[in-house]
PDB file of N, CA and C in Angstrom:
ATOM      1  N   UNK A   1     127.615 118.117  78.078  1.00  0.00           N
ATOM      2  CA  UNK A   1     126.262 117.923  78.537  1.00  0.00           C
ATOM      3  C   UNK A   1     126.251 117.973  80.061  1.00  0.00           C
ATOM      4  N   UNK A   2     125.330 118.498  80.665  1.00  0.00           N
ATOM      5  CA  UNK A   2     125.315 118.325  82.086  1.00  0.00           C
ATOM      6  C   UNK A   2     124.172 117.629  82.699  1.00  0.00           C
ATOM      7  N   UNK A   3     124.408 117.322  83.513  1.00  0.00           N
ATOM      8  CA  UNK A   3     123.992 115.467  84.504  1.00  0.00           C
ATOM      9  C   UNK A   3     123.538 116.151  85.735  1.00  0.00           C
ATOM     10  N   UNK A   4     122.051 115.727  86.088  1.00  0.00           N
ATOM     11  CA  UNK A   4     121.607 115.745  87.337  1.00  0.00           C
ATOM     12  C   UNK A   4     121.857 114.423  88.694  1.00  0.00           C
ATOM     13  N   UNK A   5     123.161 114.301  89.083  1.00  0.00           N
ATOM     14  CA  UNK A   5     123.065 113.336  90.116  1.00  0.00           C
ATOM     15  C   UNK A   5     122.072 113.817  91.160  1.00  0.00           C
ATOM     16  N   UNK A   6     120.841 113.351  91.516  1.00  0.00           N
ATOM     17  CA  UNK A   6     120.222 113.285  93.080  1.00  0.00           C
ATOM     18  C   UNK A   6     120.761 112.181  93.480  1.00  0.00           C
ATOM     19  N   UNK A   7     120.957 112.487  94.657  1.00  0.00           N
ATOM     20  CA  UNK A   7     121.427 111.835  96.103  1.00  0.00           C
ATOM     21  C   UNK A   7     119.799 111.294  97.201  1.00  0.00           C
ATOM     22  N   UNK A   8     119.753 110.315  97.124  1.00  0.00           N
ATOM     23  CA  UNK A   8     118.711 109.754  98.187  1.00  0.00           C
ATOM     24  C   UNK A   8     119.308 109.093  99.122  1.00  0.00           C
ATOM     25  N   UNK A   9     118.595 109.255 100.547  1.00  0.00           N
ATOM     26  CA  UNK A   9     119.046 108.428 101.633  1.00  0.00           C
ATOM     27  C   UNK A   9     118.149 108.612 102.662  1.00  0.00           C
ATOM     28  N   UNK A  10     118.330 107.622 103.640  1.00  0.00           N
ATOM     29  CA  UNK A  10     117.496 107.544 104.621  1.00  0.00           C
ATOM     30  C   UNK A  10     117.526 108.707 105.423  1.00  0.00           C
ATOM     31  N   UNK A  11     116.082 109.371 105.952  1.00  0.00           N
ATOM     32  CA  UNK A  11     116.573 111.106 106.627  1.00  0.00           C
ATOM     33  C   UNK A  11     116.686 110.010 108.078  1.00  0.00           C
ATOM     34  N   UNK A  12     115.748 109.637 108.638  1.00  0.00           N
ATOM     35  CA  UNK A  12     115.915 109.041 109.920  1.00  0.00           C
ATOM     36  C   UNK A  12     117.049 108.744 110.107  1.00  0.00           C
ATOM     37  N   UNK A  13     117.625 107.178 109.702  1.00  0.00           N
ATOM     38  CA  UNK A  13     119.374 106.946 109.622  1.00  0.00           C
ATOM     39  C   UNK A  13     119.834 107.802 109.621  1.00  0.00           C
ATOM     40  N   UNK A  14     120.272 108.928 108.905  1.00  0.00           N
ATOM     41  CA  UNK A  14     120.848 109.946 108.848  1.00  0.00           C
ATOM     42  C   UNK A  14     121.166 111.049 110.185  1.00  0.00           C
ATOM     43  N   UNK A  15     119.969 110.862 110.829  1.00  0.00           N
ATOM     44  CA  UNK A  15     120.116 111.421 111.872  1.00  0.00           C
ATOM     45  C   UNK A  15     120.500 110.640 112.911  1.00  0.00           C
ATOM     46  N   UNK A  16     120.446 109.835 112.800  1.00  0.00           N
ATOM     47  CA  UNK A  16     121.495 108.779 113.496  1.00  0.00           C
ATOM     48  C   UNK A  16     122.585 108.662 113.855  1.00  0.00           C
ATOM     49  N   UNK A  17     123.023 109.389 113.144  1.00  0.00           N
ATOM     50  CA  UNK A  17     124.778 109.348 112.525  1.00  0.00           C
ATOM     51  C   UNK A  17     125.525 110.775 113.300  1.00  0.00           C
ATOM     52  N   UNK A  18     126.071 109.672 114.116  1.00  0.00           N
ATOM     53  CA  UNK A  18     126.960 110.670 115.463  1.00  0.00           C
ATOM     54  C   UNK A  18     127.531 112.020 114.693  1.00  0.00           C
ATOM     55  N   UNK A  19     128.384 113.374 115.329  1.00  0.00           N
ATOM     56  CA  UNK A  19     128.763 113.984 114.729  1.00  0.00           C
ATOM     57  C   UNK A  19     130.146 113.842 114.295  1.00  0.00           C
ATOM     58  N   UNK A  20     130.779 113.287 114.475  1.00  0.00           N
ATOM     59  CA  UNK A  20     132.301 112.465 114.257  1.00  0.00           C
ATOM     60  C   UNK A  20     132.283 111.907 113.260  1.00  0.00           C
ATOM     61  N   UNK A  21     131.039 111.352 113.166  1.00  0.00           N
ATOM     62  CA  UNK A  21     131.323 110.330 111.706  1.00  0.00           C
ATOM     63  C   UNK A  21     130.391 110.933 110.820  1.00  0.00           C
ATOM     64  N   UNK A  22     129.876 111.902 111.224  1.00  0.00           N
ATOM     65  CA  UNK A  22     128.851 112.752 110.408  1.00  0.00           C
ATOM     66  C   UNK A  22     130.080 113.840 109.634  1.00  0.00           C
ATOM     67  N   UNK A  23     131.125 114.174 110.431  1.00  0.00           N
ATOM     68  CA  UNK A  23     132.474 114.762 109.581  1.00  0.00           C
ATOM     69  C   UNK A  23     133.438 113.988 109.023  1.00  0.00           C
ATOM     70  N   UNK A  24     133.282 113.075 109.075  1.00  0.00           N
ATOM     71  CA  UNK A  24     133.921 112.186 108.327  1.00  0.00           C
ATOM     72  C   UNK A  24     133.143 112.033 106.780  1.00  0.00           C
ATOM     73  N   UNK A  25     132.063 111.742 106.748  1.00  0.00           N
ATOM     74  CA  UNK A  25     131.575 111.601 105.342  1.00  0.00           C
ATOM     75  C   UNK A  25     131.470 112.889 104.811  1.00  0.00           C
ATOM     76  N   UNK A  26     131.061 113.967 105.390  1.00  0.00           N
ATOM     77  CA  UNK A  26     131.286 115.123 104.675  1.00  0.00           C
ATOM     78  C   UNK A  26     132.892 115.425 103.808  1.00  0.00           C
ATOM     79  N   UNK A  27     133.754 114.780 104.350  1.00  0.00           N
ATOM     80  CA  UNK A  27     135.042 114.939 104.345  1.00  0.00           C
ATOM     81  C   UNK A  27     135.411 114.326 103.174  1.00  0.00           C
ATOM     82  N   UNK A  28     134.724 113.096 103.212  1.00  0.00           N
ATOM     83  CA  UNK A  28     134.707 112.248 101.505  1.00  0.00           C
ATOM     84  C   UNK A  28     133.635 112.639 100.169  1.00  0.00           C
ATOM     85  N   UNK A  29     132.836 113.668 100.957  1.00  0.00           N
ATOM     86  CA  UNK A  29     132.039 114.153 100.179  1.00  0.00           C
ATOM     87  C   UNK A  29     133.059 115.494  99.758  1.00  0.00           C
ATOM     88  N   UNK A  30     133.375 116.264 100.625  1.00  0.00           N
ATOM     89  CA  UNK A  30     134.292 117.565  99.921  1.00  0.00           C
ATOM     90  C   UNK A  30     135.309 116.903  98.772  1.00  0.00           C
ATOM     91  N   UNK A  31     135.986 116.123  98.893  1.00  0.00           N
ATOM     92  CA  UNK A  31     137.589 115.274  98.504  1.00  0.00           C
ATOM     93  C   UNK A  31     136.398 114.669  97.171  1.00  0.00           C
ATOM     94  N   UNK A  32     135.525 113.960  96.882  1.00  0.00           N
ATOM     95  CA  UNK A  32     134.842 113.645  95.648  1.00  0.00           C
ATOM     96  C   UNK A  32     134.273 115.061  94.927  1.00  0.00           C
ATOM     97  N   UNK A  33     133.900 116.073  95.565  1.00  0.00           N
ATOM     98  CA  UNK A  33     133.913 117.546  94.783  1.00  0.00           C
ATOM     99  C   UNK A  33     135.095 118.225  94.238  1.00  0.00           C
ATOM    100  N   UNK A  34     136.378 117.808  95.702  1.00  0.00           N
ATOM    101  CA  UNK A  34     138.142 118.283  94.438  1.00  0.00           C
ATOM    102  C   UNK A  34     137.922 117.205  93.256  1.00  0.00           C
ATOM    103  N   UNK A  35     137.523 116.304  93.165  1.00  0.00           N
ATOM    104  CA  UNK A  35     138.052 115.873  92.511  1.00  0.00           C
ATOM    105  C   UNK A  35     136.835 115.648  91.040  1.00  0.00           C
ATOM    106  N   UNK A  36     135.581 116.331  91.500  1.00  0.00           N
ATOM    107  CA  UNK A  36     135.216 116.653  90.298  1.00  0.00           C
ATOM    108  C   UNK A  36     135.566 117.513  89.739  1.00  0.00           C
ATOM    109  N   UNK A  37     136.012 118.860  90.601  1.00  0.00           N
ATOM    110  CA  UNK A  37     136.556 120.398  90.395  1.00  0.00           C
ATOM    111  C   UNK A  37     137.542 119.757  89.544  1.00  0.00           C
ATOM    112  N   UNK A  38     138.933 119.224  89.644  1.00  0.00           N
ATOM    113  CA  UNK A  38     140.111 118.802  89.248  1.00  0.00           C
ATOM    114  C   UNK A  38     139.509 118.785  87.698  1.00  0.00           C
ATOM    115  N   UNK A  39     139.068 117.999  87.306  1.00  0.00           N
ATOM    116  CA  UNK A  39     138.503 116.565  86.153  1.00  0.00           C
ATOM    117  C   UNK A  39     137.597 117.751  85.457  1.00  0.00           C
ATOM    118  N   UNK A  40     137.223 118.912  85.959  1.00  0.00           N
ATOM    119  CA  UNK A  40     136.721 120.049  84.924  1.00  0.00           C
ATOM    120  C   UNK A  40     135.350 119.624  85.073  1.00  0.00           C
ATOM    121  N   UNK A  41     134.537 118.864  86.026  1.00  0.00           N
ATOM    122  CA  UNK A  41     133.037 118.062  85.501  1.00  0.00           C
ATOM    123  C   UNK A  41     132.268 119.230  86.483  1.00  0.00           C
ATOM    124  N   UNK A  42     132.707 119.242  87.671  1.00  0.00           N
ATOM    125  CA  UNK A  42     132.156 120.119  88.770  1.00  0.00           C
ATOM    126  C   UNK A  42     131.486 121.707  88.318  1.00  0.00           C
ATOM    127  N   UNK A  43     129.988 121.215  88.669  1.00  0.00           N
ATOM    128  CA  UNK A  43     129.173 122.773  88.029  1.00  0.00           C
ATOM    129  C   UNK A  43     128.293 123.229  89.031  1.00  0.00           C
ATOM    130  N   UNK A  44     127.767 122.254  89.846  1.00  0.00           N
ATOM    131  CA  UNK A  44     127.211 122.775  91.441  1.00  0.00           C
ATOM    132  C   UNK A  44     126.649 121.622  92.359  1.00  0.00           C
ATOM    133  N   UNK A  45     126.583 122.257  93.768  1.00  0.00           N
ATOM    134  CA  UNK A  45     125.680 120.995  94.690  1.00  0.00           C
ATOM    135  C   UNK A  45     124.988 121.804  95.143  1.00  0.00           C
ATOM    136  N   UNK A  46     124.243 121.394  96.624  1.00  0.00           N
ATOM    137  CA  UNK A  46     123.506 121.744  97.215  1.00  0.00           C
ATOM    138  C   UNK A  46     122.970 120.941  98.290  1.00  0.00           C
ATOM    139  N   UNK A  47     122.835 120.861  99.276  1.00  0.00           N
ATOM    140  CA  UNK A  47     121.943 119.762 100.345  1.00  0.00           C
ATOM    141  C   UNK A  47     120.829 120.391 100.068  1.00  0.00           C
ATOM    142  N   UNK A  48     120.238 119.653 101.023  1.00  0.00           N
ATOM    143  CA  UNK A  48     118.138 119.887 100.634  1.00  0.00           C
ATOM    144  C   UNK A  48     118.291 120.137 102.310  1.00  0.00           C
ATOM    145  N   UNK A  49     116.766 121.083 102.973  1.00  0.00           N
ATOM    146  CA  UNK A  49     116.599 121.065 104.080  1.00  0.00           C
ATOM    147  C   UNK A  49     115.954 119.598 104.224  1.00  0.00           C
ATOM    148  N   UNK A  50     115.587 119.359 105.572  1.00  0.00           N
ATOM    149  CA  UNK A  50     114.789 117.786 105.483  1.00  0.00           C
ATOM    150  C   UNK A  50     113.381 118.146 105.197  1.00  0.00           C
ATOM    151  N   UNK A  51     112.871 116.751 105.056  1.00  0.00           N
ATOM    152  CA  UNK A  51     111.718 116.978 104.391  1.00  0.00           C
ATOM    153  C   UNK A  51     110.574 117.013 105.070  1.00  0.00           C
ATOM    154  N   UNK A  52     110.837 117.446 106.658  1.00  0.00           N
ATOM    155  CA  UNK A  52     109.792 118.141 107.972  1.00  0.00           C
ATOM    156  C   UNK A  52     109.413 119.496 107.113  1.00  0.00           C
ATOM    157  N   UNK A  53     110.167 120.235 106.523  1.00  0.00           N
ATOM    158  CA  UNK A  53     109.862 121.640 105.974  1.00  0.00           C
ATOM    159  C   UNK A  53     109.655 122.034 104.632  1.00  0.00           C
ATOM    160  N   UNK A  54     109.229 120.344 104.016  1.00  0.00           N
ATOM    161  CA  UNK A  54     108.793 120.719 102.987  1.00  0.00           C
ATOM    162  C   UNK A  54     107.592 120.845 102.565  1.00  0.00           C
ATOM    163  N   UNK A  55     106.996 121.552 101.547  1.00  0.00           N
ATOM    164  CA  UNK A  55     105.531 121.727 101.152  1.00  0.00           C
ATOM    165  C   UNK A  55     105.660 121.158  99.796  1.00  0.00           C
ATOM    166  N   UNK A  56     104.262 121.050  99.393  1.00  0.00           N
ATOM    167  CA  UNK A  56     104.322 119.945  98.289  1.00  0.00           C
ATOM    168  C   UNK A  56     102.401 121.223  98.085  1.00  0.00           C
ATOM    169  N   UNK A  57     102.442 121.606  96.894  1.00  0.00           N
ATOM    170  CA  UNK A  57     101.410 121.995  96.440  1.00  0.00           C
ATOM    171  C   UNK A  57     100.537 121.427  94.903  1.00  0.00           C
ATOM    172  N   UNK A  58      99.818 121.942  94.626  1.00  0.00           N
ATOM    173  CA  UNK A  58      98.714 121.770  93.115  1.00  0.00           C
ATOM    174  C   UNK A  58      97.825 122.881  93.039  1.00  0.00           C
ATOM    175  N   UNK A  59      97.284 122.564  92.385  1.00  0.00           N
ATOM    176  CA  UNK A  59      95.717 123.527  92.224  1.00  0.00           C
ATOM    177  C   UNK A  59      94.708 122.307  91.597  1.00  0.00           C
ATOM    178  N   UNK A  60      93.601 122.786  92.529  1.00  0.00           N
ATOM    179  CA  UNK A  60      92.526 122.077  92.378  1.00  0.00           C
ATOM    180  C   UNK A  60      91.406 122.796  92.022  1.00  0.00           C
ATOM    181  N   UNK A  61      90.875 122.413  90.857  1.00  0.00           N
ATOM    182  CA  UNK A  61      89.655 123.463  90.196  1.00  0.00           C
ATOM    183  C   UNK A  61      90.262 124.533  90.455  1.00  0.00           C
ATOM    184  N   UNK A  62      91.245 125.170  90.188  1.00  0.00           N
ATOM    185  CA  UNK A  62      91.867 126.565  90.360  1.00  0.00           C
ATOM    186  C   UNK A  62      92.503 127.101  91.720  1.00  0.00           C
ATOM    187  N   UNK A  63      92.039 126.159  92.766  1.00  0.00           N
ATOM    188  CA  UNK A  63      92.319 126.505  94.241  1.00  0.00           C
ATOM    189  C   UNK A  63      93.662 126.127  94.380  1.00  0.00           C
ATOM    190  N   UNK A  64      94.157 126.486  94.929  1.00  0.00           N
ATOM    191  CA  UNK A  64      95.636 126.388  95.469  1.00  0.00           C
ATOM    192  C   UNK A  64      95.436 125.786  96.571  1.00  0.00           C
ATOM    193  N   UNK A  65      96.198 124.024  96.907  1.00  0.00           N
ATOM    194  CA  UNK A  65      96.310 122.864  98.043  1.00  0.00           C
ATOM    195  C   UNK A  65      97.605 123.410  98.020  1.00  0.00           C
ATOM    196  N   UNK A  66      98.083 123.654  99.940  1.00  0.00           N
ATOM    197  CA  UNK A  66      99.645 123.441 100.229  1.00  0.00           C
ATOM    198  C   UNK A  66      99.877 122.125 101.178  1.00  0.00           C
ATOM    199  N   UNK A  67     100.429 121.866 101.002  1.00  0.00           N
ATOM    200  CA  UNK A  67     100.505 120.069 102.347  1.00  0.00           C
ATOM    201  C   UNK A  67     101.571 120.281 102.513  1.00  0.00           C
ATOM    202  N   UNK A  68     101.928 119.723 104.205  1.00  0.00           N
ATOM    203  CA  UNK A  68     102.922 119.929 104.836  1.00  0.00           C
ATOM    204  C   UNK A  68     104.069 118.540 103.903  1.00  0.00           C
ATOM    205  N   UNK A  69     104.987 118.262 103.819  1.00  0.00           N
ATOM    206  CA  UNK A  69     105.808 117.463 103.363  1.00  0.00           C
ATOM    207  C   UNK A  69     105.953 116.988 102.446  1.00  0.00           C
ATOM    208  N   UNK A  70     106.386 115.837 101.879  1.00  0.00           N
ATOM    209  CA  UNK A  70     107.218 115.686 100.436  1.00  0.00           C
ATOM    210  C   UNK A  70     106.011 114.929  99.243  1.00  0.00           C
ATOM    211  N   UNK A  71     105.916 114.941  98.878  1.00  0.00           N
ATOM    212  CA  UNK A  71     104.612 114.906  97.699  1.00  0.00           C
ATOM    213  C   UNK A  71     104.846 113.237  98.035  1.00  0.00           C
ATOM    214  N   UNK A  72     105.873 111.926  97.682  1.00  0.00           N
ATOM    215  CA  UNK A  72     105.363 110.553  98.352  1.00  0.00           C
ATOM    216  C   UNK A  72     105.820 110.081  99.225  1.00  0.00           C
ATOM    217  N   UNK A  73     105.173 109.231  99.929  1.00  0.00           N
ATOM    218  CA  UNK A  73     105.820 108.571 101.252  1.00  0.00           C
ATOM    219  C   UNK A  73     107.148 107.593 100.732  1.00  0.00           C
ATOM    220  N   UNK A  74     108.257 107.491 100.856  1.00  0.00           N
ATOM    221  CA  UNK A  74     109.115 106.383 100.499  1.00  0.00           C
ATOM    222  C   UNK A  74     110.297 106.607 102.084  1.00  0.00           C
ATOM    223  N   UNK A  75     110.831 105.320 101.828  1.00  0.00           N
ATOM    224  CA  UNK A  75     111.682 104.950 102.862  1.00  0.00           C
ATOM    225  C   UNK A  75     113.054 106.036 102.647  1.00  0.00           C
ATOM    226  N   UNK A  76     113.758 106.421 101.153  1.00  0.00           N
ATOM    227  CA  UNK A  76     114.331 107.100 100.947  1.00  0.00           C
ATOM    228  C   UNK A  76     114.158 108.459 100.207  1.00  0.00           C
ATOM    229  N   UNK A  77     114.594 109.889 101.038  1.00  0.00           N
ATOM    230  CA  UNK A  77     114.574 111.255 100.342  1.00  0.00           C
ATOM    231  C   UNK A  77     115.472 111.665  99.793  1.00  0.00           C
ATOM    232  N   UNK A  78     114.978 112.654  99.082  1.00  0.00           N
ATOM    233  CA  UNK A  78     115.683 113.568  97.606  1.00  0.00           C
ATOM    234  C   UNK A  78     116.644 114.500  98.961  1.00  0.00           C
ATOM    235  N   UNK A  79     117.922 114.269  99.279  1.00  0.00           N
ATOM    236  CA  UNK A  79     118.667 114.970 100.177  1.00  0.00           C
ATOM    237  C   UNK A  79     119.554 116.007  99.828  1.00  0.00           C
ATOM    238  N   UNK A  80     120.084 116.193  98.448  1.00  0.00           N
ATOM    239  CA  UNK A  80     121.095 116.740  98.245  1.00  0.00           C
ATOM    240  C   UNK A  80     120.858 116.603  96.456  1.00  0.00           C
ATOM    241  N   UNK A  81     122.262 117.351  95.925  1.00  0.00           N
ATOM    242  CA  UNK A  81     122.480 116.849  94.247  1.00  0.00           C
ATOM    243  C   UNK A  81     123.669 117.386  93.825  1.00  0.00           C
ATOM    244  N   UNK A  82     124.313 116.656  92.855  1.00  0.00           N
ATOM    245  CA  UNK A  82     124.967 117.451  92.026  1.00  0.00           C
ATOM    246  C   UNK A  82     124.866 117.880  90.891  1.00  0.00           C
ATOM    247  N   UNK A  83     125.180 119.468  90.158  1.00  0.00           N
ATOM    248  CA  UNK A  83     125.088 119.166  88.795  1.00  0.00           C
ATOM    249  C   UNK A  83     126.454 118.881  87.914  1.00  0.00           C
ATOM    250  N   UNK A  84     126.786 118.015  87.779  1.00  0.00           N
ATOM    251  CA  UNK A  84     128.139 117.998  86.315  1.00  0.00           C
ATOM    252  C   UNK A  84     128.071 118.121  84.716  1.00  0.00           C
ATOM    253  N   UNK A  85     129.111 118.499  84.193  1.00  0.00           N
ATOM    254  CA  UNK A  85     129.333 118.242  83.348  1.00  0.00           C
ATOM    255  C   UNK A  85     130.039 116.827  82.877  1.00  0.00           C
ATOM    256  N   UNK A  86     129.729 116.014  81.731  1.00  0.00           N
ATOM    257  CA  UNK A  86     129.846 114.733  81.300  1.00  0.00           C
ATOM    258  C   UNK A  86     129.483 114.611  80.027  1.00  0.00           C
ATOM    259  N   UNK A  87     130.674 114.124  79.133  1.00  0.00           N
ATOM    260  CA  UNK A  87     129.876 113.942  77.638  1.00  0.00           C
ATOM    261  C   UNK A  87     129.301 112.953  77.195  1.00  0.00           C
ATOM    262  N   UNK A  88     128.689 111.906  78.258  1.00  0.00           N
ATOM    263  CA  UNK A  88     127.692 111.092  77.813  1.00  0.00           C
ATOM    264  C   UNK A  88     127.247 110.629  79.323  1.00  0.00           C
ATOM    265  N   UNK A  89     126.316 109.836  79.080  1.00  0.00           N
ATOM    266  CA  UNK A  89     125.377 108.967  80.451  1.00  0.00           C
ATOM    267  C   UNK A  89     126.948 108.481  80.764  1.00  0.00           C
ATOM    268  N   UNK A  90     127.423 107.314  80.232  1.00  0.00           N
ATOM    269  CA  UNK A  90     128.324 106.728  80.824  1.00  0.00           C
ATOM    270  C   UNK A  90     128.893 107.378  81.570  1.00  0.00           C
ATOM    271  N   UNK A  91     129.343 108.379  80.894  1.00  0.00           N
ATOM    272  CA  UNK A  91     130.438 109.168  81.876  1.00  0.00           C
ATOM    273  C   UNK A  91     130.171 109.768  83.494  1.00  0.00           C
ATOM    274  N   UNK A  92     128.933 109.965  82.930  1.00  0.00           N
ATOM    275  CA  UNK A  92     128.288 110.998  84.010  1.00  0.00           C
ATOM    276  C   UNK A  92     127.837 109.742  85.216  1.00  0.00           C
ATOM    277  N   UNK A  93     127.533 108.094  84.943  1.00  0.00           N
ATOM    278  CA  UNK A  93     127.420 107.144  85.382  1.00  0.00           C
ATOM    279  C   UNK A  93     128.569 106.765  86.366  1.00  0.00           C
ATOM    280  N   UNK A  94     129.826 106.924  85.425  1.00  0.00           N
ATOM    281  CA  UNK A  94     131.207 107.002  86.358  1.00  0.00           C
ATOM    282  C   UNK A  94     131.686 107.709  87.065  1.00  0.00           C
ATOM    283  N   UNK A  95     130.579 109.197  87.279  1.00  0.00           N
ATOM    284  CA  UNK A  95     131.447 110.185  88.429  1.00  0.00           C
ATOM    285  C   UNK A  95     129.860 109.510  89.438  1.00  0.00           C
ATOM    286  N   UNK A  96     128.873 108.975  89.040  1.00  0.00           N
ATOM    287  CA  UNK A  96     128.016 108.644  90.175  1.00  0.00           C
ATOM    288  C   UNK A  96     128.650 107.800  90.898  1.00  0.00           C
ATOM    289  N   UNK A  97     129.041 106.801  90.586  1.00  0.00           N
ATOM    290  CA  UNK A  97     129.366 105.582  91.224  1.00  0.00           C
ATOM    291  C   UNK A  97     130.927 106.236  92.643  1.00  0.00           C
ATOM    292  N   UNK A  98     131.300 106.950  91.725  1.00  0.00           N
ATOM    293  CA  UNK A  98     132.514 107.437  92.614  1.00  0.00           C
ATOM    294  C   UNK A  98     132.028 108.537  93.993  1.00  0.00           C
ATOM    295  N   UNK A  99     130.876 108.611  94.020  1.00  0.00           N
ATOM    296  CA  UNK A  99     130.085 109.621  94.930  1.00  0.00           C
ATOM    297  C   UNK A  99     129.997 109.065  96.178  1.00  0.00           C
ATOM    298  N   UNK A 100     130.305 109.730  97.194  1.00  0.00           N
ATOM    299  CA  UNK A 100     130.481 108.790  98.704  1.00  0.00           C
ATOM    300  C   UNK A 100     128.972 108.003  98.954  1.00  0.00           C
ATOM    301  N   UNK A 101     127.870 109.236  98.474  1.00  0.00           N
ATOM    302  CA  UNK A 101     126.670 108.807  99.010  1.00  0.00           C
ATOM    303  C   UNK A 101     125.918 107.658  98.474  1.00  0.00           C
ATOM    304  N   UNK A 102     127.000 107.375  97.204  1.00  0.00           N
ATOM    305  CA  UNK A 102     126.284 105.855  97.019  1.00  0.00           C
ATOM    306  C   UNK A 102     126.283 104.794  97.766  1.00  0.00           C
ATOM    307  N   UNK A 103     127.106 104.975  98.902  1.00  0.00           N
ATOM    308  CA  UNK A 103     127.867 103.989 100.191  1.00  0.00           C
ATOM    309  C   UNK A 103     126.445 103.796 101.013  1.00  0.00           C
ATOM    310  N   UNK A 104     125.549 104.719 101.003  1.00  0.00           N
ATOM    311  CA  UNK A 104     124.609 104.723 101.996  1.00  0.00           C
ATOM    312  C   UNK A 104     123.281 105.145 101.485  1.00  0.00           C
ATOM    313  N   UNK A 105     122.969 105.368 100.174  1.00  0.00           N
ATOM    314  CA  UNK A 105     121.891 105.685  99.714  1.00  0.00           C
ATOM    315  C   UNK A 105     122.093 105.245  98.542  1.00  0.00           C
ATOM    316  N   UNK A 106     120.937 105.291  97.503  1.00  0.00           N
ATOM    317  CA  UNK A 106     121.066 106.002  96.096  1.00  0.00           C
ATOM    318  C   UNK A 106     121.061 106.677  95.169  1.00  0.00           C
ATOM    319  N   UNK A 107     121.618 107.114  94.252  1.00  0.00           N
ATOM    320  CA  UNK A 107     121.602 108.070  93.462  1.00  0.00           C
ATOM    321  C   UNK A 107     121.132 107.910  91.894  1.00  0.00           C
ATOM    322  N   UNK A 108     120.076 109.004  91.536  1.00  0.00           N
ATOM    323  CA  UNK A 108     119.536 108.948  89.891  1.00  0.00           C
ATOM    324  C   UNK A 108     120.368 109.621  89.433  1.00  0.00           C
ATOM    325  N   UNK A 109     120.443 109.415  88.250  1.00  0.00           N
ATOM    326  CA  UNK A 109     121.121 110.089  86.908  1.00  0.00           C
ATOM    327  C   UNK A 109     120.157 110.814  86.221  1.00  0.00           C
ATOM    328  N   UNK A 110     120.243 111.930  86.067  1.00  0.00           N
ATOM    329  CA  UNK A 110     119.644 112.355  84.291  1.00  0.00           C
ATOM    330  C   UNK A 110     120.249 113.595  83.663  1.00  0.00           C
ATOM    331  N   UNK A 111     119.875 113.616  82.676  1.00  0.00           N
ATOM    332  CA  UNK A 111     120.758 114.444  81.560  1.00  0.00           C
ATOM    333  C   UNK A 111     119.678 115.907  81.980  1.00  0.00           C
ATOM    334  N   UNK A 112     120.339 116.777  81.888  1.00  0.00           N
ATOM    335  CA  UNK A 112     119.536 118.310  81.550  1.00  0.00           C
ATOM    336  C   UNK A 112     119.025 118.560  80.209  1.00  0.00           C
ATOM    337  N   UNK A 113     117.466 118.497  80.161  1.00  0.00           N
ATOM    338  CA  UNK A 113     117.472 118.413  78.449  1.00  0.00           C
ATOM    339  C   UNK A 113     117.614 119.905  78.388  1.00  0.00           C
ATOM    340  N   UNK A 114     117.842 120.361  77.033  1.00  0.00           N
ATOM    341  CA  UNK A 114     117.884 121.644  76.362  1.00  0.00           C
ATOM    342  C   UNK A 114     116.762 122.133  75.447  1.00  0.00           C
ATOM    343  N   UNK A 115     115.899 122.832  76.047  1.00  0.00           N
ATOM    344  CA  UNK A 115     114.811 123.915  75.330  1.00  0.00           C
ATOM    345  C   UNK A 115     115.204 124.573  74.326  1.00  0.00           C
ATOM    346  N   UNK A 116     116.345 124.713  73.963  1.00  0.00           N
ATOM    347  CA  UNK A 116     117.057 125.415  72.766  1.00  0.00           C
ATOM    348  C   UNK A 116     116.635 125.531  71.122  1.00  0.00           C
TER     349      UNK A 116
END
């Protein structure tokens, strides 16, 4: 089964974060990807741009609304994700917890349902 970890964290803080120690967590972030790669779970990531460049749209009575930024205001953004493989929540629970970015943000779980 494969597992949507999102990664949330503060964008402000984030930019905070000198470039020294900004390669440093990347560094524990690569070393937690060997080691999903290793363990066979590893199926993809991705960072997110920040959320200055995001648009958030609908349609209204048929009209198309675009708005500049992230559809809600919260203290923490959707920054990044992984997808794994995991044969249950638990499991997929135990490669979250092992994720650097839980050190400084939080992260959701969910399963990929199947349209099948």
């Amino acid at each position: 089964m494969k597992y949507l970890l999102m990664l949330y964290a503060d964008e402000v803080a984030g930019s905070r974060i000198s470039p020294e120690d900004m390669r440093g967590f990347m560094q524990t972030m690569h070393a937690y990807q060997d080691a999903l790669t290793k363990a066979g779970a590893f199926v993809e990531t991705a960072p997110l741009t920040p959320t200055t460049q995001a648009k958030t749209l609908h349609l209204d009575n048929g009209e198309l609304q675009v708005h500049d930024g992230p559809y809600a205001e919260t203290r923490e953004q959707f920054g990044g994700y992984y997808i794994i493989e995991a044969s249950n929540m638990e499991e997929a629970l135990q490669w979250a917890a092992k994720c650097p970015a839980a050190t400084w943000g939080k992260i959701e779980v969910r399963q990929l349902a199947s349209f099948s």
